[in-house]
N, C-alpha and C. Protein backbone atom coordinates (compact mmCIF):
# COMPACT_ATOMS: atom_id res chain seq x y z
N UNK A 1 0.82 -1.18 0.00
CA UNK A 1 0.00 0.00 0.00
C UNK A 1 0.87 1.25 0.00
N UNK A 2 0.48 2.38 -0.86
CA UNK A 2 1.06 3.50 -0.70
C UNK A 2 0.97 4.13 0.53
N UNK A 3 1.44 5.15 0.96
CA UNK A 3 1.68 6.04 2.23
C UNK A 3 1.14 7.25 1.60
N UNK A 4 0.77 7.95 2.81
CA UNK A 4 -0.56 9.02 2.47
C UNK A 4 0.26 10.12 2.74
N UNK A 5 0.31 10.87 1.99
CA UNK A 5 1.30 11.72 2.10
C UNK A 5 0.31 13.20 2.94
N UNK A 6 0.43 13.85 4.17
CA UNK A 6 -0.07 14.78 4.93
C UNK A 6 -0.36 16.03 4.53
N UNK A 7 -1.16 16.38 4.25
CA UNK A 7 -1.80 17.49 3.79
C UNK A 7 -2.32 18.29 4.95
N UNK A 8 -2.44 19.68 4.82
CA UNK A 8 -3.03 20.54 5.82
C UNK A 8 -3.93 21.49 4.61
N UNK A 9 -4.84 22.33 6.02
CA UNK A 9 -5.70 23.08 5.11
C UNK A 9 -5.45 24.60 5.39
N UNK A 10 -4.98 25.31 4.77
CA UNK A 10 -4.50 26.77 4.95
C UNK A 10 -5.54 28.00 4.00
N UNK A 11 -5.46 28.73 4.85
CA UNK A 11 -6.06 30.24 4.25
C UNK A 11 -5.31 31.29 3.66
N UNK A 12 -6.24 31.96 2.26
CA UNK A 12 -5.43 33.09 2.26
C UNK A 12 -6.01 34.04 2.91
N UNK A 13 -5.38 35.20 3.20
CA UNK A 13 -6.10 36.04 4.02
C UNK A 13 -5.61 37.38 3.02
N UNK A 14 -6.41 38.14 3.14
CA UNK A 14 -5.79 39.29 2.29
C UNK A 14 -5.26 40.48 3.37
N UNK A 15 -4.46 41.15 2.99
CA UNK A 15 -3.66 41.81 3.68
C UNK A 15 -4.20 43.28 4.09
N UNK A 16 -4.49 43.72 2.64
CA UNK A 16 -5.92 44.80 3.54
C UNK A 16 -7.09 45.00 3.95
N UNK A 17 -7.62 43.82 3.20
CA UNK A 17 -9.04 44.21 4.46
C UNK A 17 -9.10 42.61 5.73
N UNK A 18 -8.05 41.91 4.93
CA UNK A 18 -8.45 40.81 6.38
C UNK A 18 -9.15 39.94 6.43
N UNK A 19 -9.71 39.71 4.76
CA UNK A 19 -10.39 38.40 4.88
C UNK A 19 -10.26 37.41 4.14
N UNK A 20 -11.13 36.07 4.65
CA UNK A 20 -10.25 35.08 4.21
C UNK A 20 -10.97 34.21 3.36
N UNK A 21 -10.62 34.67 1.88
CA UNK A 21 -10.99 34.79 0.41
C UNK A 21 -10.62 33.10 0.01
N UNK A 22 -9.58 32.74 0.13
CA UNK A 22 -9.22 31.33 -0.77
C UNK A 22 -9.12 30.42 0.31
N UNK A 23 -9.43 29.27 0.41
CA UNK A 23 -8.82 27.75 1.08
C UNK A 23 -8.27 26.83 0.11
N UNK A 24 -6.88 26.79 0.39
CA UNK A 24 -5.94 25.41 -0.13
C UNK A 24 -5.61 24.65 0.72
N UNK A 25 -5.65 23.02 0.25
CA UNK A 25 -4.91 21.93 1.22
C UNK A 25 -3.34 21.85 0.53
N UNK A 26 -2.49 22.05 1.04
CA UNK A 26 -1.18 21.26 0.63
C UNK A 26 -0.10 20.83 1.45
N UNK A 27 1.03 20.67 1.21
CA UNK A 27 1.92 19.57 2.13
C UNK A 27 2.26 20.50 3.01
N UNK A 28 2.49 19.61 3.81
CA UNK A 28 3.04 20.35 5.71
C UNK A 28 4.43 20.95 5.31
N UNK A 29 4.73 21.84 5.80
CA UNK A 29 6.35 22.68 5.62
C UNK A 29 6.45 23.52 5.10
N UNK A 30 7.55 23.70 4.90
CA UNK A 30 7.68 24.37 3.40
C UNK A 30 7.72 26.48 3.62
N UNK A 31 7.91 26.99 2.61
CA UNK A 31 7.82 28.57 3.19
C UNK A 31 6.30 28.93 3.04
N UNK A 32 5.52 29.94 3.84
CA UNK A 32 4.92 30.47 3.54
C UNK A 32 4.74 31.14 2.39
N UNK A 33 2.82 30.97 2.15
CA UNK A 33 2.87 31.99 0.75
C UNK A 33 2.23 33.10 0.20
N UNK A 34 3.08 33.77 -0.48
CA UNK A 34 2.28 34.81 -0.46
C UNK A 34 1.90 35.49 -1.78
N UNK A 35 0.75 35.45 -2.09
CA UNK A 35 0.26 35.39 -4.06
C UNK A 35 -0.50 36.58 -4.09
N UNK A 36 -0.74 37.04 -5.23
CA UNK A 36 -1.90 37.83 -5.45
C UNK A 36 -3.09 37.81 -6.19
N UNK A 37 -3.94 37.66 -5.24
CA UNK A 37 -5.09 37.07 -5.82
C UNK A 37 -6.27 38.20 -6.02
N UNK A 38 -7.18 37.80 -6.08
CA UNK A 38 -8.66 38.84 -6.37
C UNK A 38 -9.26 38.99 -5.17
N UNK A 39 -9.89 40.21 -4.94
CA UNK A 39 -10.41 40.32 -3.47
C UNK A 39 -11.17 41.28 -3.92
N UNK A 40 -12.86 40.22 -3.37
CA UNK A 40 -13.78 40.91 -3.69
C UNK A 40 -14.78 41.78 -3.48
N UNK A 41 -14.37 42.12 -2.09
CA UNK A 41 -14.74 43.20 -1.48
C UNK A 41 -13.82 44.50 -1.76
N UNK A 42 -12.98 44.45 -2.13
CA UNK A 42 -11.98 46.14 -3.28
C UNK A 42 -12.28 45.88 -4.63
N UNK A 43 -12.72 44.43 -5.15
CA UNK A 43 -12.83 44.39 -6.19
C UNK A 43 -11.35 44.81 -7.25
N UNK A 44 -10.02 44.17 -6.47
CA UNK A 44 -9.05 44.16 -7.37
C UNK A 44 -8.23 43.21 -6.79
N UNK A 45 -6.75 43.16 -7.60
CA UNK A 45 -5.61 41.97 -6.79
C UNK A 45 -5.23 42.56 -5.87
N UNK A 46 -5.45 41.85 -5.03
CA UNK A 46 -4.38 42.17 -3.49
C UNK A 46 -3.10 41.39 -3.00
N UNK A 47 -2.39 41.72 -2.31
CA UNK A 47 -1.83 40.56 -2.15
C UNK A 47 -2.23 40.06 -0.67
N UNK A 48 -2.41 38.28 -0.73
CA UNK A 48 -2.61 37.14 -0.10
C UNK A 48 -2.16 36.38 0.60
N UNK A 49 -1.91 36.46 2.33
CA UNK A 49 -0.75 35.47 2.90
C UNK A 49 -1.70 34.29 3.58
N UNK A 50 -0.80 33.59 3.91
CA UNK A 50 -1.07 32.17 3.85
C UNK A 50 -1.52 32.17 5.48
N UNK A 51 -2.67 31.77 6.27
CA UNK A 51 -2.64 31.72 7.35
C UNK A 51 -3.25 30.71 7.72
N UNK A 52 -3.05 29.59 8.95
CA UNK A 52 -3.53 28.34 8.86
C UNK A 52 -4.71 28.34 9.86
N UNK A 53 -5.50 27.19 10.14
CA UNK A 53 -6.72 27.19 11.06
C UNK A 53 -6.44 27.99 11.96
């Protein structure tokens, strides 16, 4: 049998208004991230950090 490789479930949060727009699962570790995504309460890209449960 394969081995299950551990996943977590993380948020993006947007940086100016503070909310938390995207949920991704991916592997435990690793650097934090930080993207720019759409935020739809400014209705433009913001940028997006990674914050967990």
């Amino acid at each position: 049998m394969a081995k299950k490789k551990k996943k977590e479930v993380v948020f993006l949060v947007c940086e100016e208004t503070g909310d938390h727009n995207y949920t991704l699962r991916r592997k435990t570790g690793g650097e934090k991230l930080k993207l720019s995504k759409y935020c739809p309460r400014l209705r433009k890209h913001t940028t997006h950090l990674e914050k967990k449960k």
